[in-house]
C-alpha atoms as a PDB file:
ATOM      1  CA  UNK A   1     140.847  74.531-112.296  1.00  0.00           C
ATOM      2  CA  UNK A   2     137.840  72.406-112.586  1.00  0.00           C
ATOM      3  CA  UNK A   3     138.149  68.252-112.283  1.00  0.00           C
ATOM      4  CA  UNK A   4     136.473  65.220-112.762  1.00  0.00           C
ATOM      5  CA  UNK A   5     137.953  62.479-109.852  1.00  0.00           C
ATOM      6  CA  UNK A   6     137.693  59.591-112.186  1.00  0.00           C
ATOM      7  CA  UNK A   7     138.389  56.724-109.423  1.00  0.00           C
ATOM      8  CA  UNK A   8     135.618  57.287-106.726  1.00  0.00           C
ATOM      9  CA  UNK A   9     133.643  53.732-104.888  1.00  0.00           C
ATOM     10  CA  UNK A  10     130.682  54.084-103.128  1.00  0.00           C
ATOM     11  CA  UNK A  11     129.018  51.914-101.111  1.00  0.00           C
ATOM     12  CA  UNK A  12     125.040  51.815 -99.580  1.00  0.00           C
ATOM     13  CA  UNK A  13     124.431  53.501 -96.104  1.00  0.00           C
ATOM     14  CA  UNK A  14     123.375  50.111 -95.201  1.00  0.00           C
ATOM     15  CA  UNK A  15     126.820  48.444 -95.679  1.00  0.00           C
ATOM     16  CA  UNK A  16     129.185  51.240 -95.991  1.00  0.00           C
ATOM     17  CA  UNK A  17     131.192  50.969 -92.699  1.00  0.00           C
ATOM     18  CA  UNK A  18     132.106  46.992 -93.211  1.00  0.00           C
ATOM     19  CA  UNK A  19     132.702  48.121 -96.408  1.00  0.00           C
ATOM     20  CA  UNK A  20     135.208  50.464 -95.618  1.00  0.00           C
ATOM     21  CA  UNK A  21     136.705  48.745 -93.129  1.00  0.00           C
ATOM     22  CA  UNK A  22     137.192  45.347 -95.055  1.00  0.00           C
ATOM     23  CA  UNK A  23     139.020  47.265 -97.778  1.00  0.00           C
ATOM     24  CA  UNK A  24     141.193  49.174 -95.159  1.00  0.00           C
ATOM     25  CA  UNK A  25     142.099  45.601 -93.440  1.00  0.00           C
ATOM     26  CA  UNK A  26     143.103  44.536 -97.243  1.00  0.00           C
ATOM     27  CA  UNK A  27     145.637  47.173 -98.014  1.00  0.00           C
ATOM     28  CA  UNK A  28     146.692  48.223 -94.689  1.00  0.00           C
ATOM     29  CA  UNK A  29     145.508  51.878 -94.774  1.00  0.00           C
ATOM     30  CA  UNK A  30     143.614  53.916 -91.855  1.00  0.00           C
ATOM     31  CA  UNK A  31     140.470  55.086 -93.574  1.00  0.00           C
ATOM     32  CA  UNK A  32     138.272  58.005 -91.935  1.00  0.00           C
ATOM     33  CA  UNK A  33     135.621  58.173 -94.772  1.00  0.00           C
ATOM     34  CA  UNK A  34     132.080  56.553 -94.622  1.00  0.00           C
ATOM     35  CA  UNK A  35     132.173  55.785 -97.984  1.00  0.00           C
ATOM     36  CA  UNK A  36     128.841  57.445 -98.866  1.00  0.00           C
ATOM     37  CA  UNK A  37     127.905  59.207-102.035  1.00  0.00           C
ATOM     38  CA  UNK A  38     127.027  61.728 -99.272  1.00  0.00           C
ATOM     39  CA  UNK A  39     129.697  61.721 -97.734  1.00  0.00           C
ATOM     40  CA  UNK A  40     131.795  62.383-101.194  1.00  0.00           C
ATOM     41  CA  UNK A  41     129.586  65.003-102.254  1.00  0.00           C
ATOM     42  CA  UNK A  42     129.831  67.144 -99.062  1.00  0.00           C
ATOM     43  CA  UNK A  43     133.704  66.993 -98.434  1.00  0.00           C
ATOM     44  CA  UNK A  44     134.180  68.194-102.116  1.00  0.00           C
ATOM     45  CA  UNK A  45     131.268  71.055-102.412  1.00  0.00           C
ATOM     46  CA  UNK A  46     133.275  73.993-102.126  1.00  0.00           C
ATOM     47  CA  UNK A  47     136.785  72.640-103.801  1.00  0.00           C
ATOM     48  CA  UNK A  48     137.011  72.657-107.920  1.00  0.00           C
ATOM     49  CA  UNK A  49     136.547  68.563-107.855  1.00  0.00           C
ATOM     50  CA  UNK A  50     132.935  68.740-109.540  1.00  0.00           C
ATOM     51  CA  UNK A  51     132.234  65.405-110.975  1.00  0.00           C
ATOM     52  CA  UNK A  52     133.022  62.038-110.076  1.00  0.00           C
ATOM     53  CA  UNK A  53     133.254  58.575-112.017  1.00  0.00           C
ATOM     54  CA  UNK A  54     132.055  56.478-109.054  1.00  0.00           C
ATOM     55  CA  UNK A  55     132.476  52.225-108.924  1.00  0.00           C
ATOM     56  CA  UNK A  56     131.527  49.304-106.621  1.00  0.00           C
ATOM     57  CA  UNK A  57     133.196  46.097-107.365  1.00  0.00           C
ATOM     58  CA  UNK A  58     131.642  42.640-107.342  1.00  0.00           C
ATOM     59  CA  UNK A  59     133.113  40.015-105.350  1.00  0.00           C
ATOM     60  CA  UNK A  60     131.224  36.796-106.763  1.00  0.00           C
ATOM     61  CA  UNK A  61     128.752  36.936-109.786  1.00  0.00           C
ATOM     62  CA  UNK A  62     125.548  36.952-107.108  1.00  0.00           C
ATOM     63  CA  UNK A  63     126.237  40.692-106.535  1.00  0.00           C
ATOM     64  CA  UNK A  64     126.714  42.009-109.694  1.00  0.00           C
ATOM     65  CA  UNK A  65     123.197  43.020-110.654  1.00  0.00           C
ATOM     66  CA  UNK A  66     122.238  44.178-107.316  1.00  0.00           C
ATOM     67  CA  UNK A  67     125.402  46.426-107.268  1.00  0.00           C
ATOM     68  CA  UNK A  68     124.734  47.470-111.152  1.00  0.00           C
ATOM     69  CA  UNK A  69     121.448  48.454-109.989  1.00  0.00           C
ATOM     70  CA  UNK A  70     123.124  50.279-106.828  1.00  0.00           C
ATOM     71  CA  UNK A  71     125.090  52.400-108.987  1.00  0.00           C
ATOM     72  CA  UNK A  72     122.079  53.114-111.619  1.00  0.00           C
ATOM     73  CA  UNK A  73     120.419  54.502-108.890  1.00  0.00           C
ATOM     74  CA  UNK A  74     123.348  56.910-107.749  1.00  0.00           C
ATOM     75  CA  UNK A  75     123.847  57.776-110.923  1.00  0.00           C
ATOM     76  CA  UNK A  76     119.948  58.977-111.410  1.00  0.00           C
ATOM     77  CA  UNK A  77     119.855  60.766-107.942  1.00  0.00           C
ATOM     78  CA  UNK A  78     123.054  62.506-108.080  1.00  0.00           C
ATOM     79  CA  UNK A  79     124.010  65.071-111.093  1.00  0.00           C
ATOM     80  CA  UNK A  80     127.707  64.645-109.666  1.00  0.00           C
ATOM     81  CA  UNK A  81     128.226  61.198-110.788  1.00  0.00           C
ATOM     82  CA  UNK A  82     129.058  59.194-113.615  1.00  0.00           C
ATOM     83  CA  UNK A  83     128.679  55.681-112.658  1.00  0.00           C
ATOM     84  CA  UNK A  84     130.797  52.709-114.073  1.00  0.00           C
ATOM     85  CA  UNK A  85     128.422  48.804-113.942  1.00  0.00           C
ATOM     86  CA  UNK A  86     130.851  45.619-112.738  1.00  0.00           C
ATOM     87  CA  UNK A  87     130.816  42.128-113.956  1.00  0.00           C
ATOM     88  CA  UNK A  88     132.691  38.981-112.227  1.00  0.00           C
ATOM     89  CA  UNK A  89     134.852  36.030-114.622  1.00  0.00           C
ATOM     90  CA  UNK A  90     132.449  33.364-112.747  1.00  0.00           C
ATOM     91  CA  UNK A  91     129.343  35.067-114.587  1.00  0.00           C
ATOM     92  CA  UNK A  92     127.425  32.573-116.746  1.00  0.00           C
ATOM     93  CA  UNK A  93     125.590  35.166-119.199  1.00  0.00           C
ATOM     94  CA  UNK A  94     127.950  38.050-119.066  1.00  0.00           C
ATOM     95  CA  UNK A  95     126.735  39.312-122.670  1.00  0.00           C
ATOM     96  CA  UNK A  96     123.386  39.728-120.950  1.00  0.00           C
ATOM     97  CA  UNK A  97     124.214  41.663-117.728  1.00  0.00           C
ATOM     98  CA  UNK A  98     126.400  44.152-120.194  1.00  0.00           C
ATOM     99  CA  UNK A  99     123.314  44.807-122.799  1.00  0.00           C
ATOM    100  CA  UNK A 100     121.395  45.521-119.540  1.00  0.00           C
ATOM    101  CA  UNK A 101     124.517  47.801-117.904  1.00  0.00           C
ATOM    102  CA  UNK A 102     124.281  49.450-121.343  1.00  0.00           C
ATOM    103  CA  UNK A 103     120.193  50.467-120.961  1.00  0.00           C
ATOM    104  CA  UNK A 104     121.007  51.206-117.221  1.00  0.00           C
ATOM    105  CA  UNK A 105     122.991  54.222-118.635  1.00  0.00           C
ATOM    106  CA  UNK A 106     125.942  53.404-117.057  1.00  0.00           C
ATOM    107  CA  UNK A 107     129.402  54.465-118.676  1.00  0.00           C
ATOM    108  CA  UNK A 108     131.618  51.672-118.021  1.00  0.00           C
ATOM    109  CA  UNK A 109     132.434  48.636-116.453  1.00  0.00           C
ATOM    110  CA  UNK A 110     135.122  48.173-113.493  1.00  0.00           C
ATOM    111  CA  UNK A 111     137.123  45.450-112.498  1.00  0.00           C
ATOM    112  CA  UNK A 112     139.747  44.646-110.071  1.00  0.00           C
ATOM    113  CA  UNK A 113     141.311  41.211-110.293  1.00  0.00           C
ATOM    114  CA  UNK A 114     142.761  41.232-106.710  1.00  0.00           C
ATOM    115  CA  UNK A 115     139.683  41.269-104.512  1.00  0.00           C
ATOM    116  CA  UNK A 116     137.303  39.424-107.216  1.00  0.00           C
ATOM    117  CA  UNK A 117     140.110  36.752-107.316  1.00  0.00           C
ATOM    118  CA  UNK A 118     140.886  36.064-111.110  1.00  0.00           C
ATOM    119  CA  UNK A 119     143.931  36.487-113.200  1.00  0.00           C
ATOM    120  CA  UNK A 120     143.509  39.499-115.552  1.00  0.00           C
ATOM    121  CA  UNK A 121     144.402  37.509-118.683  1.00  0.00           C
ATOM    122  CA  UNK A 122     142.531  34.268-117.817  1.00  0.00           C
ATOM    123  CA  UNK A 123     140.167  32.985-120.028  1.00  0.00           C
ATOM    124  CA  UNK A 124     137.052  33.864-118.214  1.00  0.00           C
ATOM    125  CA  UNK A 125     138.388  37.616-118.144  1.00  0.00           C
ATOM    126  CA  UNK A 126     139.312  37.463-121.822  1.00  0.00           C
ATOM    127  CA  UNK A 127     135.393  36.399-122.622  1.00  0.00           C
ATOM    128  CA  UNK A 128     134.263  39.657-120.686  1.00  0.00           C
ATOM    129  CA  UNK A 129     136.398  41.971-122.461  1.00  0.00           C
ATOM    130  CA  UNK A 130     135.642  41.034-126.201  1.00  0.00           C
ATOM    131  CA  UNK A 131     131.904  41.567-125.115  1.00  0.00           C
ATOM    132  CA  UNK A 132     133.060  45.172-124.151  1.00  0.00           C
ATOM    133  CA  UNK A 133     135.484  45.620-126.689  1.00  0.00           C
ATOM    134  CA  UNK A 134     134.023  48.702-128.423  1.00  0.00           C
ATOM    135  CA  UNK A 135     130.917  49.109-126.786  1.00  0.00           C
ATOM    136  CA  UNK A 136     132.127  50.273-122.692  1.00  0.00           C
ATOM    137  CA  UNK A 137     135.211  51.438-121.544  1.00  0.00           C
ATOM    138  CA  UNK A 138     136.918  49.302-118.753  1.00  0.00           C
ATOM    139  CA  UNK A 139     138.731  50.771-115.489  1.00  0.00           C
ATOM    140  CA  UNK A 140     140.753  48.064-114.058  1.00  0.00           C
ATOM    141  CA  UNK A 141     143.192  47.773-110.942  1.00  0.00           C
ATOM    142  CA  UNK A 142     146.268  47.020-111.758  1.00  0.00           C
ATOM    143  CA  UNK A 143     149.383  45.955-109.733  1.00  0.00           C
ATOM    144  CA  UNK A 144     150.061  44.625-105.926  1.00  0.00           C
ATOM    145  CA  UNK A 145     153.200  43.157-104.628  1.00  0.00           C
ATOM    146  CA  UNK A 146     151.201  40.694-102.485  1.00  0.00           C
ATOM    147  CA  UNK A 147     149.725  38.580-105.584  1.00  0.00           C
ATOM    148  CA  UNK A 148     150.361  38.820-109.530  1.00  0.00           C
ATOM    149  CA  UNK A 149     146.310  38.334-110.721  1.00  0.00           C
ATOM    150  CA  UNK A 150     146.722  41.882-111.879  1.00  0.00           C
ATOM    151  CA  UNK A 151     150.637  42.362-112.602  1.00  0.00           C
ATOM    152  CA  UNK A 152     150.604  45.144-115.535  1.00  0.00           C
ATOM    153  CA  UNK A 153     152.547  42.330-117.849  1.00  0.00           C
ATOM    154  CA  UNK A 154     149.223  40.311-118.021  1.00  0.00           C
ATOM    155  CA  UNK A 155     147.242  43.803-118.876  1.00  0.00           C
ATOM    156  CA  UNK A 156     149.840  44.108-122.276  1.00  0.00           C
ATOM    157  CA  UNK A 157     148.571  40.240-122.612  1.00  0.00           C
ATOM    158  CA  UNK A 158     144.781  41.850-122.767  1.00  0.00           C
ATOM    159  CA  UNK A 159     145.310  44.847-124.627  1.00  0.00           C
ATOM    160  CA  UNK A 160     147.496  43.100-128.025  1.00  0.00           C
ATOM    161  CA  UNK A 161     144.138  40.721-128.076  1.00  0.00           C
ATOM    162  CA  UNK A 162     141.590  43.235-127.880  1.00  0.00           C
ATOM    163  CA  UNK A 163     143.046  46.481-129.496  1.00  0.00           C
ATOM    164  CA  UNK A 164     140.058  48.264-129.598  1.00  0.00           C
ATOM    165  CA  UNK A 165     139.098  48.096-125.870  1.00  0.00           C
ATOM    166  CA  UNK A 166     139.694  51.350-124.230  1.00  0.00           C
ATOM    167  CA  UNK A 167     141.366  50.968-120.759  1.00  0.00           C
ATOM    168  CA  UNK A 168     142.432  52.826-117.710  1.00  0.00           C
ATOM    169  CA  UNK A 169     144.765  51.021-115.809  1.00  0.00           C
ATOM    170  CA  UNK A 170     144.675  52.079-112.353  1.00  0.00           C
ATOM    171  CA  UNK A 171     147.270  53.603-110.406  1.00  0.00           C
ATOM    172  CA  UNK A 172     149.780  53.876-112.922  1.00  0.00           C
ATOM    173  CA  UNK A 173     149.415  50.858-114.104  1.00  0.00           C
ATOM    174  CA  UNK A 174     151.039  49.109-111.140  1.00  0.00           C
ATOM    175  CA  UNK A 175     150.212  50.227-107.629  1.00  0.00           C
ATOM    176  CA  UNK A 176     153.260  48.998-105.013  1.00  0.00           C
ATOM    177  CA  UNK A 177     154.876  47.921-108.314  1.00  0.00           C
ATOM    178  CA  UNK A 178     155.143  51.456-109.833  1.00  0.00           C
ATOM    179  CA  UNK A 179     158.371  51.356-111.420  1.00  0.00           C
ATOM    180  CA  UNK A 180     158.146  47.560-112.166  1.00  0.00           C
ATOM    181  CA  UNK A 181     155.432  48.513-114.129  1.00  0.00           C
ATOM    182  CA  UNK A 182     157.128  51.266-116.283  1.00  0.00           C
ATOM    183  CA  UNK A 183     158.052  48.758-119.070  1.00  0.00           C
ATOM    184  CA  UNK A 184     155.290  47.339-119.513  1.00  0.00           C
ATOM    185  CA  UNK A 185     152.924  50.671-119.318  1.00  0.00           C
ATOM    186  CA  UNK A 186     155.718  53.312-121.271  1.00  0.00           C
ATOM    187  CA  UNK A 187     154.173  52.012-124.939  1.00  0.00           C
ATOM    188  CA  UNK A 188     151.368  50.412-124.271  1.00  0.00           C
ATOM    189  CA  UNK A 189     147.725  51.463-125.789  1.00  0.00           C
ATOM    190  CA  UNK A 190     145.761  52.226-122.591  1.00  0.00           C
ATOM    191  CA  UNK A 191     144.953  54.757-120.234  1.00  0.00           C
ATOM    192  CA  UNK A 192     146.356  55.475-116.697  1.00  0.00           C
ATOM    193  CA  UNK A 193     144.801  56.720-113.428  1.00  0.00           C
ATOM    194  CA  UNK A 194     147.154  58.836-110.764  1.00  0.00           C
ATOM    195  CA  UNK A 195     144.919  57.729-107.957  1.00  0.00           C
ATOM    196  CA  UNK A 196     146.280  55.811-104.753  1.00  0.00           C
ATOM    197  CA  UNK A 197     149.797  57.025-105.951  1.00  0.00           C
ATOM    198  CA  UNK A 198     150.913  60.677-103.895  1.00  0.00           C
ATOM    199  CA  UNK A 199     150.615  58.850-100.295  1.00  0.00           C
ATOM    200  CA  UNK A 200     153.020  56.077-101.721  1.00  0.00           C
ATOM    201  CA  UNK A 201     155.653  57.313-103.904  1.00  0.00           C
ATOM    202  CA  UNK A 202     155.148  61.315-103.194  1.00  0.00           C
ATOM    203  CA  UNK A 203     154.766  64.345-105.550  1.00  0.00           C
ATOM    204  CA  UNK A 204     158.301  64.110-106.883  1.00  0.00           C
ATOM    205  CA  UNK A 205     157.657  60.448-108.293  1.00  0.00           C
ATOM    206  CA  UNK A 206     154.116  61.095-109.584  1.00  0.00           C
ATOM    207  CA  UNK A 207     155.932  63.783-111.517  1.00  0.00           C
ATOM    208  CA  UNK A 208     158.278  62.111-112.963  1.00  0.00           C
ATOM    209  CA  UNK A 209     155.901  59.479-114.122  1.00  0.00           C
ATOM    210  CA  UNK A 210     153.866  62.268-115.482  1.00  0.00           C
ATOM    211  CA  UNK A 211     156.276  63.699-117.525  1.00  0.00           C
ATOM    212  CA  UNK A 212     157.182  59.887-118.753  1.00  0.00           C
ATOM    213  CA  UNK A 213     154.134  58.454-119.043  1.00  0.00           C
ATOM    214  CA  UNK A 214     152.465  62.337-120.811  1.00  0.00           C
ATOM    215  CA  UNK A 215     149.603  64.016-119.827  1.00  0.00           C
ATOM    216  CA  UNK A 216     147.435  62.990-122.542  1.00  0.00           C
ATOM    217  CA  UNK A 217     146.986  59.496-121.337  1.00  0.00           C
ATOM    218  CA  UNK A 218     146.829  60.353-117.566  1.00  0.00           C
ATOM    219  CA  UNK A 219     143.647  61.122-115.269  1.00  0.00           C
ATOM    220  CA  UNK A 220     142.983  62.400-111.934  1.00  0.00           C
ATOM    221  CA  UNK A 221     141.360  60.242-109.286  1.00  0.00           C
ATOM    222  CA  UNK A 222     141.611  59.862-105.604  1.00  0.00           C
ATOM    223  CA  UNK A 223     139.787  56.624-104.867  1.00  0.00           C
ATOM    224  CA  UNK A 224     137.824  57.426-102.500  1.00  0.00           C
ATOM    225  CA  UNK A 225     137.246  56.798 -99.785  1.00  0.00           C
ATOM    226  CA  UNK A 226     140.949  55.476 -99.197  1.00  0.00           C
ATOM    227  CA  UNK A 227     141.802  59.367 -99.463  1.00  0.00           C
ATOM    228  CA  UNK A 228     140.492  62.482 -99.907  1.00  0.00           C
ATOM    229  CA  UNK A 229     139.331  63.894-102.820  1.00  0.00           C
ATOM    230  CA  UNK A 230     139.961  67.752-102.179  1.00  0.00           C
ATOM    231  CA  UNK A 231     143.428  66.983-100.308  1.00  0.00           C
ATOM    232  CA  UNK A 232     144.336  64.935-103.543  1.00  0.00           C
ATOM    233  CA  UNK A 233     143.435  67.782-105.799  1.00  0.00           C
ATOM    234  CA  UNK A 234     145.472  69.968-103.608  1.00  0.00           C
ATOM    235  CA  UNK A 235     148.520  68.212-104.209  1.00  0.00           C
ATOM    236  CA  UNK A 236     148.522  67.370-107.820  1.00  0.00           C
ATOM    237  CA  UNK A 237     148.168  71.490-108.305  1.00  0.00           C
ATOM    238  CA  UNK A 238     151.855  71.861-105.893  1.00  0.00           C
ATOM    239  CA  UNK A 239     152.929  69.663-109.419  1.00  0.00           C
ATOM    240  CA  UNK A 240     154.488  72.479-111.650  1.00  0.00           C
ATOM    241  CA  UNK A 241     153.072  71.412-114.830  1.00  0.00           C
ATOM    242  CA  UNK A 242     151.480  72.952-117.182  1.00  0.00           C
ATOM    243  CA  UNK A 243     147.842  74.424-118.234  1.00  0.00           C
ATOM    244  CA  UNK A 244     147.438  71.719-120.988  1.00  0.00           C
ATOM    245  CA  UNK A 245     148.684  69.212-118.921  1.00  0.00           C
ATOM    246  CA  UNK A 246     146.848  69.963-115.828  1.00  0.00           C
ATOM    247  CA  UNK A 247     143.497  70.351-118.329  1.00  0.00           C
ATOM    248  CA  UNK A 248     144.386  67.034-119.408  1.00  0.00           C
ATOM    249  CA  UNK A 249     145.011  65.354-116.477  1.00  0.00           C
ATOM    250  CA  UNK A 250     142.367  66.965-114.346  1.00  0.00           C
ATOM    251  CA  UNK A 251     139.316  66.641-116.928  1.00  0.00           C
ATOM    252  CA  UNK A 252     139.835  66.996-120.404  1.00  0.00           C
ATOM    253  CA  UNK A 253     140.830  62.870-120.792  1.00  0.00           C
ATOM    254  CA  UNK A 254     137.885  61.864-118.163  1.00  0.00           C
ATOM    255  CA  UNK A 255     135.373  63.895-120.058  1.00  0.00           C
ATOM    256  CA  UNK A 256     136.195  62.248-123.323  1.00  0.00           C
ATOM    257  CA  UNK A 257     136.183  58.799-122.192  1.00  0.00           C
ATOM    258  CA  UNK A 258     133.381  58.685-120.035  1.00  0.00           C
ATOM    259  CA  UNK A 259     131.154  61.234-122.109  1.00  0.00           C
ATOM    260  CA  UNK A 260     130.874  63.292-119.751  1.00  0.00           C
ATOM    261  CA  UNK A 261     129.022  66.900-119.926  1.00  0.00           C
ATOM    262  CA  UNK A 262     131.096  69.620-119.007  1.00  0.00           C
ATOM    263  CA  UNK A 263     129.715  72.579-120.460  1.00  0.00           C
ATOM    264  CA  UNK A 264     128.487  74.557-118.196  1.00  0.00           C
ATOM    265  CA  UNK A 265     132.427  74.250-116.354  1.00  0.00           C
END
C-alpha cells in the first residue's frame, strides 16, 4: 500500500554530517543516514513510501529564513516532497516570516521545543500559534524524559487556547513518555505521528496505542534520518490492522492535512 512518511528532516550537503551527528549525540541513537534529500529519495525508490513531508528546525531566529528558503528550494526540485517552513519564540516579526512561508508554498510550520529551547505553552510560543491558527498546520515534538519544554500536558494548555489550530503531535504525543502521555493525548483535539516509536516501545505497544488512540487521527512517519524509512514501513505492515486503518494511517490523514496530491497513487 502506498504512503506518505509525514516526519522526514533534511539537511544541505554542505552541513548534513554535523547535522546528523549533533542530533545523534542529543538522543543517544547510532545514525547511518547522511541526511540528504538524496539520500531519502534513493533508499525509498523501489518501496511503496512515495511522498515525504520533509522539516529542518531552527535553533535561534537567525536561521529561520535561510532554512525556510532551504526547504522552498527542496520542495521546488523534488516532486517527492512536501515541505513544512520553521519559526523560533525569539523571532521579532513572526507574522512576517509566516505571510512569506505562506508565498514560499510551503505547507506547514514545524517546531520542536527541546532543541530550540522554549516551553511549548510560553508566551512567545502562544504568539506564534494564533498567527497560524487557521492559516498552516503545525507539527510539533512532543515529549522527553530529560526536560518538560514539550511535556504533552503543556500541548492540552495550547490546543484549549487555540481550538482551531490543527496539530500533529509527534511521536504519540510523548516520545520516552509514551504512556505518561496517554491522558493527556486519549481526548484531546490534535493529531499524532507514529514516528520514532517501533525502536522504543516495539510493534506490540504501537498497536495498542493504535487501537486506543484510532486510526483516524494517526500518521505514518519515520523521521528520518534517525531510521529508515522503508524498514519503518515494513514494520507497521507486520501490524494486523486493517485496510481502513492502514489507508488512514499510511496516507489518507497526511494527504488531507498537508494537501497533498495523490491521484495518480
Amino acid at each position: 500500500m502506498f504512503a506518505i512518511d509525514c516526519h522526514d528532516h533534511v539537511y544541505n550537503k554542505r552541513i548534513a554530517s554535523k547535522a546528523v551527528e549533533s542530533v545523534g549525540e542529543f538522543y543517544s541513537v547510532q545514525m547511518n543516514c547522511t541526511g540528504t534529500s538524496d539520500e531519502l529519495i534513493n533508499i525509498s525508490k523501489k518501496s511503496p513510501v512515495k511522498k515525504f513531508v520533509i522539516n529542518s528546525v531552527a535553533l535561534n531566529s537567525r536561521t529561520v529564513k535561510r532554512l525556510n528558503n532551504f526547504m522552498s528550494e527542496e520542495q521546488q526540485n523534488h516532486n517527492e516532497f512536501t515541505a513544512l517552513g520553521t519559526l523560533h519564540p525569539d523571532m521579532e516579526n513572526p507574522e512576517e516570516e509566516i505571510g512569506r512561508i505562506i508565498s514560499l508554498g510551503l505547507h506547514g510550520i514545524k517546531l520542536h521545543p527541546d532543541s530550540q529551547n522554549f516551553d511549548m505553552d510560553c508566551p512567545a510560543a502562544m504568539k506564534l500559534y494564533e498567527c497560524i491558527e487557521g492559516r498552516l498546520p503545525l507539527l510539533i515534538h512532543c515529549g522527553d524524559f530529560r526536560f518538560d519544554r514539550s511535556h504533552p500536558r503543556r500541548l492540552v494548555k495550547v490546543l484549549d487556547a487555540f481550538p482551531d489550530l490543527t496539530v500533529i503531535a509527534a511521536h504519540f504525543g510523548g516520545w520516552s513518555i509514551f504512556e505518561e502521555a496517554v491522558p493527556y493525548m486519549k481526548n484531546c483535539n490534535c493529531y499524532m505521528d507514529i514516528s520514532s516509536s517501533f525502536p522504543f516501545i516495539g510493534k506490540e505497544k504501537v498497536y495498542d496505542y493504535i487501537k486506543l488512540y484510532g486510526s483516524e487521527r494517526l500518521l505514518f512517519g519515520s523521521d528520518f534520518p534517525m531510521w529508515n524509512p522503508v524498514s519503518e514501513y515494513n514494520t507497521f505492515m507486520e501490524l494486523k490492522l486493517s485496510q481502513e486503518e492502514q489507508k488512514n494511517i499510511l496516507y489518507k490523514n497526511s494527504a488531507d492535512i498537508f494537501h497533498i496530491d495523490i491521484s495518480e497513487f
